[in-house]
PDB file of N, CA and C in Angstrom:
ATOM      1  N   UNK A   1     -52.030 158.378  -3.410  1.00  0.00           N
ATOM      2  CA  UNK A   1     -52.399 158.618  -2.024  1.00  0.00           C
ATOM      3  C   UNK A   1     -53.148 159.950  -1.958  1.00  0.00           C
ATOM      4  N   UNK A   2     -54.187 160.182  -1.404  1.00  0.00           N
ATOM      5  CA  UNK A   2     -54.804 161.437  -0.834  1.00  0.00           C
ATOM      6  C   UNK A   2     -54.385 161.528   0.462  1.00  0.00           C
ATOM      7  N   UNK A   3     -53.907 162.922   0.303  1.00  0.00           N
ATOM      8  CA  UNK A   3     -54.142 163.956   2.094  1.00  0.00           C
ATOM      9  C   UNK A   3     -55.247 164.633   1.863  1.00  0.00           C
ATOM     10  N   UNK A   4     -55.851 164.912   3.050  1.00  0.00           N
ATOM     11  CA  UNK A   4     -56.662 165.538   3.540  1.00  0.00           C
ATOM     12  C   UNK A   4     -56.059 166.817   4.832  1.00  0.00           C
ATOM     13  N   UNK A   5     -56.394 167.879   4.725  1.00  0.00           N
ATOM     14  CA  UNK A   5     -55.502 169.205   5.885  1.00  0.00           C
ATOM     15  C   UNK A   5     -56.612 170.257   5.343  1.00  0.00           C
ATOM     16  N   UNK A   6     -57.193 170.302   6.737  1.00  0.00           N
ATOM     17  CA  UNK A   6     -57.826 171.145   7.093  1.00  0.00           C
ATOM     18  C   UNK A   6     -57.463 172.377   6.947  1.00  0.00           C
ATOM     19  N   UNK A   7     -58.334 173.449   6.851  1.00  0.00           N
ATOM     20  CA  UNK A   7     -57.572 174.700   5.911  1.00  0.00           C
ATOM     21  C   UNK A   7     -58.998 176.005   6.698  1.00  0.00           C
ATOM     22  N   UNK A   8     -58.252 176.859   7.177  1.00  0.00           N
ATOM     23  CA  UNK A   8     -58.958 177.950   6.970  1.00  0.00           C
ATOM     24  C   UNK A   8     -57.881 179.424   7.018  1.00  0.00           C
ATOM     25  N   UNK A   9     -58.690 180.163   6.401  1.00  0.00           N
ATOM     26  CA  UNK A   9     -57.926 181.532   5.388  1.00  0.00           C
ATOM     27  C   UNK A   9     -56.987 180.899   4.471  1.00  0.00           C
ATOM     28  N   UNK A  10     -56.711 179.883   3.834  1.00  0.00           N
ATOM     29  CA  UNK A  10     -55.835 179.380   2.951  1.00  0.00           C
ATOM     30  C   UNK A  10     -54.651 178.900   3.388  1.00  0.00           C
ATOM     31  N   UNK A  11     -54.455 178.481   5.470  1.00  0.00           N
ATOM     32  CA  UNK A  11     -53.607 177.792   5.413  1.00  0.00           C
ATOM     33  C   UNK A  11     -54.383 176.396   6.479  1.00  0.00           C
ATOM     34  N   UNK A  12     -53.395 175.714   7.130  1.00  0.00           N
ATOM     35  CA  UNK A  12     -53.835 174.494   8.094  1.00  0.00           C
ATOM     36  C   UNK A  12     -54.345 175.463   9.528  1.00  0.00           C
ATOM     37  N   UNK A  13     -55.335 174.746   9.267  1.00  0.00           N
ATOM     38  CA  UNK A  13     -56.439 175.298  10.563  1.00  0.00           C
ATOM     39  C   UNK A  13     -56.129 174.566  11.778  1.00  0.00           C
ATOM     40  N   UNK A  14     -55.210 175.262  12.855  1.00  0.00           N
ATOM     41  CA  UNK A  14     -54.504 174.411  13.647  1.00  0.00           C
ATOM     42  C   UNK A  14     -55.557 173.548  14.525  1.00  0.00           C
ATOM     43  N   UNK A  15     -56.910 173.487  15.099  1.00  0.00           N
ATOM     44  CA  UNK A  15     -57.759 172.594  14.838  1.00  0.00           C
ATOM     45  C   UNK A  15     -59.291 171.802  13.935  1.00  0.00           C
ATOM     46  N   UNK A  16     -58.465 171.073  13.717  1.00  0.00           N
ATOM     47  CA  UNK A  16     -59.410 170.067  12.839  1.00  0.00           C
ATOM     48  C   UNK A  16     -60.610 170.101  12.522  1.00  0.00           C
ATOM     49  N   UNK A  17     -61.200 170.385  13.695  1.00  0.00           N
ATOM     50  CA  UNK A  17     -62.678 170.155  14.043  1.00  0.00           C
ATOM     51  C   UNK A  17     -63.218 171.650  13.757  1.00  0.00           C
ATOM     52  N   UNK A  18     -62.722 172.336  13.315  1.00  0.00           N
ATOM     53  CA  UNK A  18     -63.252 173.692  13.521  1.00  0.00           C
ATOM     54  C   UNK A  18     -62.658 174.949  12.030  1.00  0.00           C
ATOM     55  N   UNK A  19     -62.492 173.744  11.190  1.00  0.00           N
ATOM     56  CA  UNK A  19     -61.974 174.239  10.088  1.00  0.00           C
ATOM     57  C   UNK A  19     -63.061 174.600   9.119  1.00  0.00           C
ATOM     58  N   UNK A  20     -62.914 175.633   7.631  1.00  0.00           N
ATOM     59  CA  UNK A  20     -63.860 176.336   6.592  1.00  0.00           C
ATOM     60  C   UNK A  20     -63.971 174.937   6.197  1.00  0.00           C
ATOM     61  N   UNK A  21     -63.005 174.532   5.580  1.00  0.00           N
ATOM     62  CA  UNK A  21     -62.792 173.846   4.489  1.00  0.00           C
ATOM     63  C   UNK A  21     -61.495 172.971   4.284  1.00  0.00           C
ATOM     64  N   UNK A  22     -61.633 171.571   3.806  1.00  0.00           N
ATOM     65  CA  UNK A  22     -60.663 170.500   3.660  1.00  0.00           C
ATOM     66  C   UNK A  22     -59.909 170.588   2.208  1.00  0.00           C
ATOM     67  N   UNK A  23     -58.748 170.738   2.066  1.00  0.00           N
ATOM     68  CA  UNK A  23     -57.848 170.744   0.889  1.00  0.00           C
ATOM     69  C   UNK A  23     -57.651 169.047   0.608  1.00  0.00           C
ATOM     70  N   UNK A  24     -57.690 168.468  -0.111  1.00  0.00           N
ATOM     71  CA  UNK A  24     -58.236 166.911  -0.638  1.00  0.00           C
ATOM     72  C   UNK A  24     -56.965 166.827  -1.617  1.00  0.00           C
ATOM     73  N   UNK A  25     -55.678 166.184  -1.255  1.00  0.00           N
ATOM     74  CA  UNK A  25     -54.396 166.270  -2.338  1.00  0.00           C
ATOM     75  C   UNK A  25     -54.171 165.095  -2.734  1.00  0.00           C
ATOM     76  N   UNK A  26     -54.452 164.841  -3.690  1.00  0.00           N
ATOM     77  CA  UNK A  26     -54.079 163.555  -4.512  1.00  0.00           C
ATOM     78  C   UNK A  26     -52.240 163.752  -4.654  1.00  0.00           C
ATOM     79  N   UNK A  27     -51.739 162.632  -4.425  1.00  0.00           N
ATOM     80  CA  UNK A  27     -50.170 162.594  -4.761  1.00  0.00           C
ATOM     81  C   UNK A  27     -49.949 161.588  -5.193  1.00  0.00           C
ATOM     82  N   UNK A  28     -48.511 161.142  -5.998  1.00  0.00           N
ATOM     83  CA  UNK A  28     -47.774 160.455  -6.572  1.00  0.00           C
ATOM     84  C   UNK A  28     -46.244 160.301  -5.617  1.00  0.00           C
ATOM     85  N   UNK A  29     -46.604 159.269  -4.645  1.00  0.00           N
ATOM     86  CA  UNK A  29     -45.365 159.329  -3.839  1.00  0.00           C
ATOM     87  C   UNK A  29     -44.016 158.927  -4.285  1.00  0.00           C
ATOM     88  N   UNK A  30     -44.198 158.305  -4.993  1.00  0.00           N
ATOM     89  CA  UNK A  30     -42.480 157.698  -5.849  1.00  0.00           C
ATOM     90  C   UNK A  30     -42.201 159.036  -6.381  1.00  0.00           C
ATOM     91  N   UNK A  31     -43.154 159.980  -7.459  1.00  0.00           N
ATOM     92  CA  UNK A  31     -42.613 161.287  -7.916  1.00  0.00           C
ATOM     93  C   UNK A  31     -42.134 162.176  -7.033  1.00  0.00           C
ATOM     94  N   UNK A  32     -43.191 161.741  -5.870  1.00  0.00           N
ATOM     95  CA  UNK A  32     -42.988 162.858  -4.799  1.00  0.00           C
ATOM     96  C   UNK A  32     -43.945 164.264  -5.377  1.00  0.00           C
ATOM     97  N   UNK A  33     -44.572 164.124  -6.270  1.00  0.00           N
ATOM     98  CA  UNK A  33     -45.539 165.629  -6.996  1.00  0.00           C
ATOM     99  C   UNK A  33     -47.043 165.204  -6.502  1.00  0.00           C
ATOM    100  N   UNK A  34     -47.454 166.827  -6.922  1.00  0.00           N
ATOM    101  CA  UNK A  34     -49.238 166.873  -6.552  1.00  0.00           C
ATOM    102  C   UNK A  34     -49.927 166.375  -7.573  1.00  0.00           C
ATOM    103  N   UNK A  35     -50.693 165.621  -7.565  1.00  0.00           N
ATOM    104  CA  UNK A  35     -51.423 165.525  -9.007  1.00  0.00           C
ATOM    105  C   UNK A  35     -53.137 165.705  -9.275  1.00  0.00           C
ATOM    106  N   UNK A  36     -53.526 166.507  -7.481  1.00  0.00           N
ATOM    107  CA  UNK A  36     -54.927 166.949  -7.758  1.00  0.00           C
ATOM    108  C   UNK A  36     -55.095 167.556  -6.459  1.00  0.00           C
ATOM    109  N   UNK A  37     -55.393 168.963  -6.378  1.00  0.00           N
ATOM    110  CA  UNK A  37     -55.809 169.856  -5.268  1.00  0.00           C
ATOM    111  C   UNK A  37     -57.077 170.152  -5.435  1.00  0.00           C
ATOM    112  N   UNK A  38     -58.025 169.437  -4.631  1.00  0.00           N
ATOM    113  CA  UNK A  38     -59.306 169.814  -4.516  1.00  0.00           C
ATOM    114  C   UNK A  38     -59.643 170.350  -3.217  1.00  0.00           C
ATOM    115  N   UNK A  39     -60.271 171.056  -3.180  1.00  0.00           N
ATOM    116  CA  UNK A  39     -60.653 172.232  -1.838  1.00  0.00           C
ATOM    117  C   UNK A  39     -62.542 172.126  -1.847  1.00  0.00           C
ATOM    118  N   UNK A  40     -62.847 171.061  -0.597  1.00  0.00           N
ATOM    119  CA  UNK A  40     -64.590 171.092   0.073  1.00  0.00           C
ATOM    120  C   UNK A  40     -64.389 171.595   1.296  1.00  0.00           C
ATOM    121  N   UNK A  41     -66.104 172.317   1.305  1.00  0.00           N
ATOM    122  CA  UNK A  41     -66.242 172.669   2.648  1.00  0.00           C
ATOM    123  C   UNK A  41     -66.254 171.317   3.914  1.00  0.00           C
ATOM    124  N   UNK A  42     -66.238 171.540   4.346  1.00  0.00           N
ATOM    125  CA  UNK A  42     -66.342 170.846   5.427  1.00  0.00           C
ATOM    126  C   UNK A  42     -67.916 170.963   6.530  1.00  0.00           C
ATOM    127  N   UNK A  43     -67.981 169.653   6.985  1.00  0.00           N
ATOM    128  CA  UNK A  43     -69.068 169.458   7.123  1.00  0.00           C
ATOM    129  C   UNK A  43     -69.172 170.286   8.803  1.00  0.00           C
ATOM    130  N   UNK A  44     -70.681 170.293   9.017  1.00  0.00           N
ATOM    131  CA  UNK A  44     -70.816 171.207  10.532  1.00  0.00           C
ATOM    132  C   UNK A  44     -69.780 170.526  11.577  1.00  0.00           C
ATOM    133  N   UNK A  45     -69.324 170.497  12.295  1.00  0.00           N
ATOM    134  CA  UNK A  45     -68.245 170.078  13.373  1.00  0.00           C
ATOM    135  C   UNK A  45     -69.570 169.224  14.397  1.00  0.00           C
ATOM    136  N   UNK A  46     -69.301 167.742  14.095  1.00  0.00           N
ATOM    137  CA  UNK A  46     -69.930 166.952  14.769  1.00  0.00           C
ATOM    138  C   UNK A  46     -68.647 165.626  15.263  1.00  0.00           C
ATOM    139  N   UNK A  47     -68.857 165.257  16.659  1.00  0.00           N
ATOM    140  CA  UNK A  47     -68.161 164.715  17.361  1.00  0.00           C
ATOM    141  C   UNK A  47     -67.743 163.924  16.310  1.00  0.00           C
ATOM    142  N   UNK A  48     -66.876 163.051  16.091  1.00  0.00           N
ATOM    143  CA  UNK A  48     -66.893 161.533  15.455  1.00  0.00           C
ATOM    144  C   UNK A  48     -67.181 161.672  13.885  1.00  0.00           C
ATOM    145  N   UNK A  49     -67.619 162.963  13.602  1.00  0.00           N
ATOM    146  CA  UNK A  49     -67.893 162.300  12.172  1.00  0.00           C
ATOM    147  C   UNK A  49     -66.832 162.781  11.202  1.00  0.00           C
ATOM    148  N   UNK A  50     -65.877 163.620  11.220  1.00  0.00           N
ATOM    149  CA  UNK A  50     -64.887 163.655  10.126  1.00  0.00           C
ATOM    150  C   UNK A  50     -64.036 162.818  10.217  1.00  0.00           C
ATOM    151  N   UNK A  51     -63.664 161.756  11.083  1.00  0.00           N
ATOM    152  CA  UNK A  51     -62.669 161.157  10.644  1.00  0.00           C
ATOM    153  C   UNK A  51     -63.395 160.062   9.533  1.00  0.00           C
ATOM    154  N   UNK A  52     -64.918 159.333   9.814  1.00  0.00           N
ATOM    155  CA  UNK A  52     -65.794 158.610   8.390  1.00  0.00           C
ATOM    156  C   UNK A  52     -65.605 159.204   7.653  1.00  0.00           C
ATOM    157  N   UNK A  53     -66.232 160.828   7.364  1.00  0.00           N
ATOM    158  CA  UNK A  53     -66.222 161.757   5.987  1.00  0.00           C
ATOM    159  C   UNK A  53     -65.187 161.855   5.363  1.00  0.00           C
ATOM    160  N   UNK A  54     -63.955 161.625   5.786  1.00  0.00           N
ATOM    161  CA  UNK A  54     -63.005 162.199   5.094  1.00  0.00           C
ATOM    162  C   UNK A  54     -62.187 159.961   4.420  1.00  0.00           C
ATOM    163  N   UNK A  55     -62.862 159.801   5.448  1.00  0.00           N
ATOM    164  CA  UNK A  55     -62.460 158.467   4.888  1.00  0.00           C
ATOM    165  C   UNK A  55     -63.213 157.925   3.480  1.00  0.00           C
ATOM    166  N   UNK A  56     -64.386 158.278   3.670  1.00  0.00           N
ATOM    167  CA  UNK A  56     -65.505 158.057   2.368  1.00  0.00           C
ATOM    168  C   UNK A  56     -64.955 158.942   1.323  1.00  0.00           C
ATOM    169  N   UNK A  57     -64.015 159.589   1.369  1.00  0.00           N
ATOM    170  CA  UNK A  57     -63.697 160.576   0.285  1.00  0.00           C
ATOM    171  C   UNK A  57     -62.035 160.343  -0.116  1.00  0.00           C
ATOM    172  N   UNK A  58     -61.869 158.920   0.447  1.00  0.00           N
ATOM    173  CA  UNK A  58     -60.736 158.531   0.452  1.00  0.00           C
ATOM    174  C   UNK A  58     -59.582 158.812   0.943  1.00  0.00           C
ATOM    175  N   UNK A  59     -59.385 159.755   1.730  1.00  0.00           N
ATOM    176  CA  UNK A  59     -58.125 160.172   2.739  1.00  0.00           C
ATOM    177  C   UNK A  59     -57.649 158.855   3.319  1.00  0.00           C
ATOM    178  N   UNK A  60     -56.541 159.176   3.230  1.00  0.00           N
ATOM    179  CA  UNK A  60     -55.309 157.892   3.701  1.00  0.00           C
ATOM    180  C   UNK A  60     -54.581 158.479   4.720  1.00  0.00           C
ATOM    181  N   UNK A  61     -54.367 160.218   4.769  1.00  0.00           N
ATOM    182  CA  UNK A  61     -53.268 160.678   6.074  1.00  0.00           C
ATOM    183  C   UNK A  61     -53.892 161.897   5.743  1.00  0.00           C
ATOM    184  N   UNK A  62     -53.937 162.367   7.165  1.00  0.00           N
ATOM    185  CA  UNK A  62     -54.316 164.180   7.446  1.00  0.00           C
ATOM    186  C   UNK A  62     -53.179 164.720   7.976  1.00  0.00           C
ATOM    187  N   UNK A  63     -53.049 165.587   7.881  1.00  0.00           N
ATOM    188  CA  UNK A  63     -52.296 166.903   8.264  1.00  0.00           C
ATOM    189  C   UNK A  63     -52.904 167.657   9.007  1.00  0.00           C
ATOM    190  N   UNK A  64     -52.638 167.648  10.779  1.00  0.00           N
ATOM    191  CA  UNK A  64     -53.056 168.437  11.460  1.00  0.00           C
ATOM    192  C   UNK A  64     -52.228 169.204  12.219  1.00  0.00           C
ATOM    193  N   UNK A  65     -52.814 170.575  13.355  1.00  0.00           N
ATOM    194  CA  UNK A  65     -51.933 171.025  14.102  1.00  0.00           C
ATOM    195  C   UNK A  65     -52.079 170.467  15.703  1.00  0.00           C
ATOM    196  N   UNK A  66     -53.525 170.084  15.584  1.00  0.00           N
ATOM    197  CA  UNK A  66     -54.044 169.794  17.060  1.00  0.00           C
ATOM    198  C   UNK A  66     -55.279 168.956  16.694  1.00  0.00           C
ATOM    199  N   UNK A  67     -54.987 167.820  17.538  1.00  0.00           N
ATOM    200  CA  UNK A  67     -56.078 166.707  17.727  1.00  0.00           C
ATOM    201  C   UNK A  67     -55.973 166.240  19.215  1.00  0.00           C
ATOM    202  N   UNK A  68     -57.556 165.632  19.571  1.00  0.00           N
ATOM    203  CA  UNK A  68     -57.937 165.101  20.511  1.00  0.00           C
ATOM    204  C   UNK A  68     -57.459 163.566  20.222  1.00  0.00           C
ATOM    205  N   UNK A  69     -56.828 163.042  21.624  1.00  0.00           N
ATOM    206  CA  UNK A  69     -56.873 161.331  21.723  1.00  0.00           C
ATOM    207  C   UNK A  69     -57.980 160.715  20.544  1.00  0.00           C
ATOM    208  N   UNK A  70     -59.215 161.257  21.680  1.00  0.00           N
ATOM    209  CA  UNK A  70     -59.941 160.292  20.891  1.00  0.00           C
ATOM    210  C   UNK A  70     -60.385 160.194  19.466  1.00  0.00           C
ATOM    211  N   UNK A  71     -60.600 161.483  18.774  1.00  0.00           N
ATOM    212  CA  UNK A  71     -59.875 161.389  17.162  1.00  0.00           C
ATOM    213  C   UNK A  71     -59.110 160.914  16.722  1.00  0.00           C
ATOM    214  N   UNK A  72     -58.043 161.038  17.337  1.00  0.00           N
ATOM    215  CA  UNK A  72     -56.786 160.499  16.522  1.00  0.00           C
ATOM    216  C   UNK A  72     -57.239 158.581  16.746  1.00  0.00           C
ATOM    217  N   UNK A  73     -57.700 158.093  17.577  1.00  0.00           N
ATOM    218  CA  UNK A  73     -58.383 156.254  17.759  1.00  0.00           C
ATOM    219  C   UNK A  73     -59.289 156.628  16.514  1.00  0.00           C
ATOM    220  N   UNK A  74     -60.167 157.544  16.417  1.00  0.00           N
ATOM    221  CA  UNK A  74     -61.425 157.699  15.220  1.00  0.00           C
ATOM    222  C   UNK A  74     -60.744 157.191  13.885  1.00  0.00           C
ATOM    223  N   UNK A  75     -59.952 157.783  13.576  1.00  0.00           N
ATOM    224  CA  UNK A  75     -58.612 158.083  12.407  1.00  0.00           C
ATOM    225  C   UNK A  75     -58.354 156.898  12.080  1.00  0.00           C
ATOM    226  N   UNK A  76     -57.456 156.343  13.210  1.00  0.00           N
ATOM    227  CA  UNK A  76     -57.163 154.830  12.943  1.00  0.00           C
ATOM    228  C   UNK A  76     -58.264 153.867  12.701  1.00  0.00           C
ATOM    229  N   UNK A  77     -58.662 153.633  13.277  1.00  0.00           N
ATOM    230  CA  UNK A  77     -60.114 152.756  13.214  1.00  0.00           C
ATOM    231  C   UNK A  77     -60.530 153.128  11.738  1.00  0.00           C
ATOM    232  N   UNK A  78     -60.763 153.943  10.897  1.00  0.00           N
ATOM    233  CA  UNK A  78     -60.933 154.356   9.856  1.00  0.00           C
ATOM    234  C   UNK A  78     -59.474 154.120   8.638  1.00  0.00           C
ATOM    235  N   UNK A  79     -58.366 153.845   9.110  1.00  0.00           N
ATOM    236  CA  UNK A  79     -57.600 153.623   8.635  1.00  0.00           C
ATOM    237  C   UNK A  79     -56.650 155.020   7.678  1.00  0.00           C
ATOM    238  N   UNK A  80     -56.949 155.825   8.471  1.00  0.00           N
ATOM    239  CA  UNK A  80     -56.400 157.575   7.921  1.00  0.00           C
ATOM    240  C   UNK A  80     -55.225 157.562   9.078  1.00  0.00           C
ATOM    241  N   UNK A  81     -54.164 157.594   8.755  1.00  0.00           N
ATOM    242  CA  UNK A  81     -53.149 158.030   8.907  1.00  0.00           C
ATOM    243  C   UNK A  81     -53.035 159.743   9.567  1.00  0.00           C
ATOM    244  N   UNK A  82     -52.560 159.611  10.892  1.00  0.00           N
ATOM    245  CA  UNK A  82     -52.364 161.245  11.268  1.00  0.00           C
ATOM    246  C   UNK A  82     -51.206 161.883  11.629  1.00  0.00           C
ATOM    247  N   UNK A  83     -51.129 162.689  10.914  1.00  0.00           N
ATOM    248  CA  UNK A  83     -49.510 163.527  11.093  1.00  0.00           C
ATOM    249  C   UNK A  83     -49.963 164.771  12.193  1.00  0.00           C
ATOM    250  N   UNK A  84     -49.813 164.716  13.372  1.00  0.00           N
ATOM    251  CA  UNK A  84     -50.010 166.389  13.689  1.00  0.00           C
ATOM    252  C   UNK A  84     -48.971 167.361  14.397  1.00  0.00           C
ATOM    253  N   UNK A  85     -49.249 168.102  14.831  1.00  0.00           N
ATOM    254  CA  UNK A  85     -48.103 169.290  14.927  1.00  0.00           C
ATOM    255  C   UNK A  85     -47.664 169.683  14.126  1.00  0.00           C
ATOM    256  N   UNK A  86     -48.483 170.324  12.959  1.00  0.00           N
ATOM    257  CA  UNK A  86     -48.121 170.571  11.910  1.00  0.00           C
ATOM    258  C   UNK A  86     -48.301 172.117  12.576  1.00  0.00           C
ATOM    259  N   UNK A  87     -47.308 173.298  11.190  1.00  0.00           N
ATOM    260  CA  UNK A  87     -47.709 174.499  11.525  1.00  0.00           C
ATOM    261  C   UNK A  87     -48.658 174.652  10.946  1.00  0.00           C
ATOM    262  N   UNK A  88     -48.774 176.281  10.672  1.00  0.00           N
ATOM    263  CA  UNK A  88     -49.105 176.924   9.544  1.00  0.00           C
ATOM    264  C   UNK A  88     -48.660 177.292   8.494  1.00  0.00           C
ATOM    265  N   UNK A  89     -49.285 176.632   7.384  1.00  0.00           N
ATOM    266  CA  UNK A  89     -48.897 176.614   6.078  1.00  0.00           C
ATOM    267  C   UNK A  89     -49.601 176.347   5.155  1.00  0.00           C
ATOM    268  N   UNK A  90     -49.793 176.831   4.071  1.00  0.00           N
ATOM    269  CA  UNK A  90     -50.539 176.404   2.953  1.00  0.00           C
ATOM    270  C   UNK A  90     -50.316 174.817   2.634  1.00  0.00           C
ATOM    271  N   UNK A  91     -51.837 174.541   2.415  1.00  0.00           N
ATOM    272  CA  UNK A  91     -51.958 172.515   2.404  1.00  0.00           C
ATOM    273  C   UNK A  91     -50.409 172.248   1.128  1.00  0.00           C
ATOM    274  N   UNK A  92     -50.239 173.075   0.220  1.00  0.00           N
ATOM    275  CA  UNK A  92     -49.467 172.614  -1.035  1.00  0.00           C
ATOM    276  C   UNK A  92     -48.173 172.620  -0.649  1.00  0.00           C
ATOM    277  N   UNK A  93     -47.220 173.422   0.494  1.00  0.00           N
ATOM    278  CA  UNK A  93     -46.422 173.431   1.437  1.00  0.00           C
ATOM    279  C   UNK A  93     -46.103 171.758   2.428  1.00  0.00           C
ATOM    280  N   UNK A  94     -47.208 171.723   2.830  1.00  0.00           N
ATOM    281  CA  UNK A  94     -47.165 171.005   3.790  1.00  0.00           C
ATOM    282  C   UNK A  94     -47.354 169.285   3.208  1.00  0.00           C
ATOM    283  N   UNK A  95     -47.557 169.702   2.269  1.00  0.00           N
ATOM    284  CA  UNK A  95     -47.528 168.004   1.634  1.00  0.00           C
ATOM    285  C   UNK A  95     -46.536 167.887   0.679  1.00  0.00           C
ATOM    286  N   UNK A  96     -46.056 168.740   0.396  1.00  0.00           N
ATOM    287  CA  UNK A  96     -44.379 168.954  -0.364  1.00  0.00           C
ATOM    288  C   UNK A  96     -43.254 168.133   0.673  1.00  0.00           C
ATOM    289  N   UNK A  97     -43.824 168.748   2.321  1.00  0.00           N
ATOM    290  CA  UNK A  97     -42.685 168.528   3.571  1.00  0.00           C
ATOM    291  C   UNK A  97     -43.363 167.184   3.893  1.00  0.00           C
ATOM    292  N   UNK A  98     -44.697 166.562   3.607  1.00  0.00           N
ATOM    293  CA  UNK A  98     -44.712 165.513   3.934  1.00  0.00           C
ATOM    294  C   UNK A  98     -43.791 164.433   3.139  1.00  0.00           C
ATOM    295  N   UNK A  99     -44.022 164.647   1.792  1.00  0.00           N
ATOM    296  CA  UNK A  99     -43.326 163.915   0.772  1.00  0.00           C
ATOM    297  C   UNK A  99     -42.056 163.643   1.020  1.00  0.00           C
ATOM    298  N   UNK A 100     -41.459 164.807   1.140  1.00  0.00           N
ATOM    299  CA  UNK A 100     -40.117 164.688   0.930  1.00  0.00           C
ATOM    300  C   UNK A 100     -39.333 164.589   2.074  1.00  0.00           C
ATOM    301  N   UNK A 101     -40.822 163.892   3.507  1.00  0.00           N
ATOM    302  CA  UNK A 101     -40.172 163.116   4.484  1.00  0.00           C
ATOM    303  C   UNK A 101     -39.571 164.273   5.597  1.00  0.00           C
ATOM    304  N   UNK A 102     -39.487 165.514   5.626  1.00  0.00           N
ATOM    305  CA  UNK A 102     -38.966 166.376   6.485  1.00  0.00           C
ATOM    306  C   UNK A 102     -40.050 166.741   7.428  1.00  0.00           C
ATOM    307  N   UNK A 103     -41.470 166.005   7.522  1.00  0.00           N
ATOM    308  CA  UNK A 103     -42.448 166.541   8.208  1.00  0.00           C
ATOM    309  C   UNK A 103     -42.799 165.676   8.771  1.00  0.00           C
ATOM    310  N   UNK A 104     -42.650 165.432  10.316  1.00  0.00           N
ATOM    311  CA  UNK A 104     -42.678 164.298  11.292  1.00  0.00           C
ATOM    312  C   UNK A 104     -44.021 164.901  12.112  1.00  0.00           C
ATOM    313  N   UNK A 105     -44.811 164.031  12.664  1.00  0.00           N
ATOM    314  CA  UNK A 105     -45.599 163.890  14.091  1.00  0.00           C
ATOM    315  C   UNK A 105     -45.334 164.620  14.911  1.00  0.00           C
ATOM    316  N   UNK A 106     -45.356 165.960  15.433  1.00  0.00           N
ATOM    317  CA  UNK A 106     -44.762 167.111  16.496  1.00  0.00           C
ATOM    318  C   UNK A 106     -45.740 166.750  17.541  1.00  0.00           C
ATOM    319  N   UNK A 107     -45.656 168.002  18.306  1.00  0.00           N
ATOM    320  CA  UNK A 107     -46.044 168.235  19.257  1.00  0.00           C
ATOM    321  C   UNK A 107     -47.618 168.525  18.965  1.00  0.00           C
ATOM    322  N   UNK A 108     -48.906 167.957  19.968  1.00  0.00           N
ATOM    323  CA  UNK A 108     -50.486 167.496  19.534  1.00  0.00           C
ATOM    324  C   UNK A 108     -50.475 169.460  20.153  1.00  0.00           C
ATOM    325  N   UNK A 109     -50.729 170.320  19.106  1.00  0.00           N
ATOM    326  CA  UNK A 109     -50.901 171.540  20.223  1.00  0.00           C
ATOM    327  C   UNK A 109     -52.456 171.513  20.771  1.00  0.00           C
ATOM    328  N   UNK A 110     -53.265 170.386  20.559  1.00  0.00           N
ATOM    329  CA  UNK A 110     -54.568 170.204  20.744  1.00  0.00           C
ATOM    330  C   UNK A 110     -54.726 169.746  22.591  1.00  0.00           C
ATOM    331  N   UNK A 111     -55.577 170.597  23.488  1.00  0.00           N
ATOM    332  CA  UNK A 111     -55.764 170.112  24.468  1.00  0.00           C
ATOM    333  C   UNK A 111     -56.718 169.062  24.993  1.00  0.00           C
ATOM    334  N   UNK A 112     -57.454 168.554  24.441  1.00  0.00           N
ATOM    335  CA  UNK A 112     -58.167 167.664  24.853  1.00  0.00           C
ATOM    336  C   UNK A 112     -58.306 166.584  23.961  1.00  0.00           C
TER     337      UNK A 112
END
């Protein structure tokens, strides 16, 4: 499975759309381990288009802090999985707490 979590200064960029750069985590969910941390920039912040980009690059579930409705329909329709209300934390953190199931869907701190 790949996550995808938006990242700027080296942790989750509490919105999506407005992040440096995407941390790209290959995992082994039965191990529950990482088995590839790749870190791209991210493309200019255009309506609609990261939830395709990140799908073409194979993301299956993101890790966010704040998303819009209509992203999160983008997501699905694309078939990416969205976790948000995530804090702040380094992507390698936060997909440790996804794994091991202690990291649920919170609160969207995203207003629109």
């Amino acid at each position: 499975m790949r996550i995808a979590i938006p990242i700027a200064n080296g942790k989750l960029c509490m919105h999506f759309g407005h992040c440096e750069e995407f941390a790209l985590i290959d995992v082994d969910c039965d191990k529950k381990t990482i088995l590839k941390n790749e870190r791209i920039v991210a493309p200019v912040h255009q309506p609609g288009l990261l939830p395709r980009w990140l799908a073409e690059r194979n993301a299956e579930v993101i890790i966010a802090g704040g998303m819009g409705s209509r992203a999160q329909e983008l997501f699905a329709q694309n078939q990416i999985k969205v976790v948000i209300g995530a804090p702040s934390e380094t992507p390698e953190k936060l997909v440790v707490a996804y794994l091991e199931g202690t990291m649920q869907s919170g609160e969207n701190i995203c207003d629109h």
